[in-house]
Every structure is written in structure tokens, then in C-alpha cells.
C-alpha atoms as a PDB file:
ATOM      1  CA  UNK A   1      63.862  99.516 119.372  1.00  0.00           C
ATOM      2  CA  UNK A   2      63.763 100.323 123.206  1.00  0.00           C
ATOM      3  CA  UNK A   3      65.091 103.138 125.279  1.00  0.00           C
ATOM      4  CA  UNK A   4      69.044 101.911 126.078  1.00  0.00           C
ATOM      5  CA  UNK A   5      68.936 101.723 129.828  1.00  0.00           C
ATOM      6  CA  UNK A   6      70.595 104.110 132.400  1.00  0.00           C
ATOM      7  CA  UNK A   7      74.360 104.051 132.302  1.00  0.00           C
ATOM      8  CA  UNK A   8      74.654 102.233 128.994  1.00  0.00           C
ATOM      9  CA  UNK A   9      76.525 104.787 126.513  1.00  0.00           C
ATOM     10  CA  UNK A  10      74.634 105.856 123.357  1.00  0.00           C
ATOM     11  CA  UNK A  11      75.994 105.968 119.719  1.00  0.00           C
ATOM     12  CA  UNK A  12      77.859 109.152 119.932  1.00  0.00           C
ATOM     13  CA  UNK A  13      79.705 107.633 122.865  1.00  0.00           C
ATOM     14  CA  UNK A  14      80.380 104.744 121.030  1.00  0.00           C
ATOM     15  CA  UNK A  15      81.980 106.819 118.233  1.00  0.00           C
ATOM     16  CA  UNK A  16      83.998 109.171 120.311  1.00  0.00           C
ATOM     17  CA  UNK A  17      85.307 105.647 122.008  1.00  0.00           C
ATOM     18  CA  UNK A  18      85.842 103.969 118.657  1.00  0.00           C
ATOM     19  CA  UNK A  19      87.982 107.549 117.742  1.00  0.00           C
ATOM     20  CA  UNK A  20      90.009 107.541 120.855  1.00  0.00           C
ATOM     21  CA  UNK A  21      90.678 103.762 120.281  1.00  0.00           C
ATOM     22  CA  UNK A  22      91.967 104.618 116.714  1.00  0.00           C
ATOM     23  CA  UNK A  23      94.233 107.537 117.974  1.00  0.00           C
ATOM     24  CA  UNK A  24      95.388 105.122 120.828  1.00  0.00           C
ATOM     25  CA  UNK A  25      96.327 102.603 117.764  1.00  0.00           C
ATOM     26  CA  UNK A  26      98.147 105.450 115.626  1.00  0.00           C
ATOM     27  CA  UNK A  27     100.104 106.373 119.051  1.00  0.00           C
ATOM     28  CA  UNK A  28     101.368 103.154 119.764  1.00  0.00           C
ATOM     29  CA  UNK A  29     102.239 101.983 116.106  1.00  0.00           C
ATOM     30  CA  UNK A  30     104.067 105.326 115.996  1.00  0.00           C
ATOM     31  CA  UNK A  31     106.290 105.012 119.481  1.00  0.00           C
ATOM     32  CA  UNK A  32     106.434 101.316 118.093  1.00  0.00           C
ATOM     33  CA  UNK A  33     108.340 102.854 114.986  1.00  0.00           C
ATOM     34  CA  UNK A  34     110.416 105.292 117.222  1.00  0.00           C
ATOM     35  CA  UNK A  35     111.591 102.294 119.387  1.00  0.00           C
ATOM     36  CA  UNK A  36     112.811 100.682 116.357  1.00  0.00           C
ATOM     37  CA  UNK A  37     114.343 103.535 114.958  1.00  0.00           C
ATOM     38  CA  UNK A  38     116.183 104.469 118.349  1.00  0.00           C
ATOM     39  CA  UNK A  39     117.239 100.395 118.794  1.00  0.00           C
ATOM     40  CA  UNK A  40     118.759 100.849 115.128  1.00  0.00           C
ATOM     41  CA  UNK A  41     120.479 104.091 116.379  1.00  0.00           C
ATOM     42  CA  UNK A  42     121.670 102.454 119.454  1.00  0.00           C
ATOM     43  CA  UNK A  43     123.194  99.658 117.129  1.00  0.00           C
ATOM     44  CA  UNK A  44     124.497 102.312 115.029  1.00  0.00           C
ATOM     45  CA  UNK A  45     125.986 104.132 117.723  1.00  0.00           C
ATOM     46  CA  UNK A  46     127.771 101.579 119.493  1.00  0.00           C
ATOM     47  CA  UNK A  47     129.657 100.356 116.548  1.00  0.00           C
ATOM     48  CA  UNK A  48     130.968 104.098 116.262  1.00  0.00           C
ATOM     49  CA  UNK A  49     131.869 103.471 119.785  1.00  0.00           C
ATOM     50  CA  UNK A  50     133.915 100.151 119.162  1.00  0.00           C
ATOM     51  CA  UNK A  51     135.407 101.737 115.848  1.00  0.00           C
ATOM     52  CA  UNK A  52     136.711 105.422 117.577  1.00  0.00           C
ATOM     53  CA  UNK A  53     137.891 103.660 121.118  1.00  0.00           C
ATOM     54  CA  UNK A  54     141.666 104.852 120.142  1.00  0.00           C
ATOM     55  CA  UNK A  55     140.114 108.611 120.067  1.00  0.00           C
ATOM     56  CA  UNK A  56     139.168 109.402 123.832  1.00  0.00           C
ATOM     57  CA  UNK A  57     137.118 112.387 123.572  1.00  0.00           C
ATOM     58  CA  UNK A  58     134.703 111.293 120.661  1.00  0.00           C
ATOM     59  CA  UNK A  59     134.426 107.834 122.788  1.00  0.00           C
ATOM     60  CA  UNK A  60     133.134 109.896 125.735  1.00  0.00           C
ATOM     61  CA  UNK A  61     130.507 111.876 123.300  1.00  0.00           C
ATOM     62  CA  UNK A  62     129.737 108.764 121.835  1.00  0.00           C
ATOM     63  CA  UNK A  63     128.839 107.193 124.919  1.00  0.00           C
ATOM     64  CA  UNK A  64     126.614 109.660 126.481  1.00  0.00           C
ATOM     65  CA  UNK A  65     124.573 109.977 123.201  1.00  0.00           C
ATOM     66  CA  UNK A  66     124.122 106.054 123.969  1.00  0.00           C
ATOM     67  CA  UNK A  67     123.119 106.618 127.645  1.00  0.00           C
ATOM     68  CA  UNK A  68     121.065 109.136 126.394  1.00  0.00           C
ATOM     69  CA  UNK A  69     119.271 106.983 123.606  1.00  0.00           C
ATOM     70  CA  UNK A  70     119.078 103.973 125.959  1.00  0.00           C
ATOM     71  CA  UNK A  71     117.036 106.378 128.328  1.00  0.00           C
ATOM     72  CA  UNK A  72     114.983 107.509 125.903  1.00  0.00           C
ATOM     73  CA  UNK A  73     113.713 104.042 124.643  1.00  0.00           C
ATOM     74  CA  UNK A  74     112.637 103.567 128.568  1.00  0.00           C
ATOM     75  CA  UNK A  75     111.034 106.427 128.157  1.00  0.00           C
ATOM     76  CA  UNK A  76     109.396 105.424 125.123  1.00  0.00           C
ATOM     77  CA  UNK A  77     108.589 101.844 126.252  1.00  0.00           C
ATOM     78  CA  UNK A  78     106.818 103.191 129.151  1.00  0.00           C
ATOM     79  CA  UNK A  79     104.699 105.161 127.260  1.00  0.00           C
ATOM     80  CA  UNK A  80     103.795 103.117 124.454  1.00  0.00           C
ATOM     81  CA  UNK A  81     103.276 100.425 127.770  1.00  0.00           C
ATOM     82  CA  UNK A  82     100.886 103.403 129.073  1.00  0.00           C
ATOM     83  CA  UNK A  83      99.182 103.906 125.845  1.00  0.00           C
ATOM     84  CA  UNK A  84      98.826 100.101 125.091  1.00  0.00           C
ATOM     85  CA  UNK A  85      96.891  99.859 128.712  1.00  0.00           C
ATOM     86  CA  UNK A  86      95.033 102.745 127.705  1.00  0.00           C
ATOM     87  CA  UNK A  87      93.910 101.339 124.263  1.00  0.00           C
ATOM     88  CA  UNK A  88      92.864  97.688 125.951  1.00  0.00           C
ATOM     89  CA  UNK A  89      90.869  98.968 128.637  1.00  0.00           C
ATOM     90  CA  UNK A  90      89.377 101.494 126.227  1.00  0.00           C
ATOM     91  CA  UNK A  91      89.014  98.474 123.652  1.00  0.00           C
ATOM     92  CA  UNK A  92      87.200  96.474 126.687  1.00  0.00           C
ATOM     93  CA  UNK A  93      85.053  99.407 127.572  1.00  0.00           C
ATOM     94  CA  UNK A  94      83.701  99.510 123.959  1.00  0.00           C
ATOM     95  CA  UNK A  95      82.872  95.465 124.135  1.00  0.00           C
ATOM     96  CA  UNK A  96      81.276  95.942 127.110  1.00  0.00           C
ATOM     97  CA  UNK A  97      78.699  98.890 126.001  1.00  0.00           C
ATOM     98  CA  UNK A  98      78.394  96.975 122.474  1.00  0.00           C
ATOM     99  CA  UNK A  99      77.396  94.226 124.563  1.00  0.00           C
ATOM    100  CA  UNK A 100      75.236  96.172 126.494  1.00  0.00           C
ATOM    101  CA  UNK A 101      73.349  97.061 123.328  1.00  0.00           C
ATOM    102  CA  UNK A 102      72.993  93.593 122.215  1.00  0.00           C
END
């Protein structure tokens, strides 16, 4: 077997790549999870809001814990967009070196 060439990672970097890509997975499967779960809270919520419209103060509570889950799955979707970026180009970066070593 020959000497990889300059710049080309070796098998520990490959690892620690293959690692992060794994983490990067678990990260976005688990915001994936939270998005759902906040969508079905959303749902949840705004059929307490339809149901208590008669009762003015609980409609205002109720609506700002909406605004305030709708903000938070923007929040969420921009990070699991961030992570998902992070995970291809990490992905890509691993193809490349494997190539490399081909």
C-alpha cells in the first residue's frame, strides 16, 4: 500500500468524519421529532383557541403560546436546515477523501 498523498485525510480522519456525520444524523432526526411534536402542539393549541373564543383572557394566553410555538418551529426549521447542510457537505467531504483513497 502507498503513502496517501499530501492533503488526503488518513483513517482517523475518516472516523472522526464518519462520527460527526452520525451525530449530525441523530441531531436532525431529533429536531425532525421536535418539529412534529410542536406542529401537533400547534394543532392542539389552536383547537383550544376555537373552543375558549367566548372566554377573552384564556383566548389571549392561548394565542401567544401559539405565536410562541409557531416561532419556535422557525427556529427549529432553521436549525435542523443548518444541521442538514452541515451533514451533506460533511457527507460529501467523506466521498471525496474515500475517493481519494481509491
Amino acid at each position: 500500500m502507498t503513502a496517501p498523498s499530501p492533503g488526503t485525510p488518513d483513517l482517523n480522519e475518516l472516523v472522526q468524519c464518519k462520527q460527526k456525520v452520525s451525530e449530525l444524523t441523530q441531531k436532525v432526526t431529533q429536531l425532525f421529532h421536535l418539529c412534529t411534536t410542536l406542529k401537533t402542539t400547534n394543532k392542539d393549541l389552536e383547537a383550544k383557541l376555537s373552543a375558549q373564543a367566548q372566554n377573552g383572557q384564556a383566548y389571549l394566553s392561548l394565542q401567544q403560546e401559539l405565536l410562541n410555538s409557531r416561532q419556535a418551529i422557525e427556529i427549529l426549521k432553521a436549525q435542523q436546515l443548518s444541521m442538514s447542510e452541515n451533514y451533506t457537505r460533511t457527507y460529501k467531504e467523506r466521498e471525496v477523501a474515500l475517493d481519494e483513497l481509491k
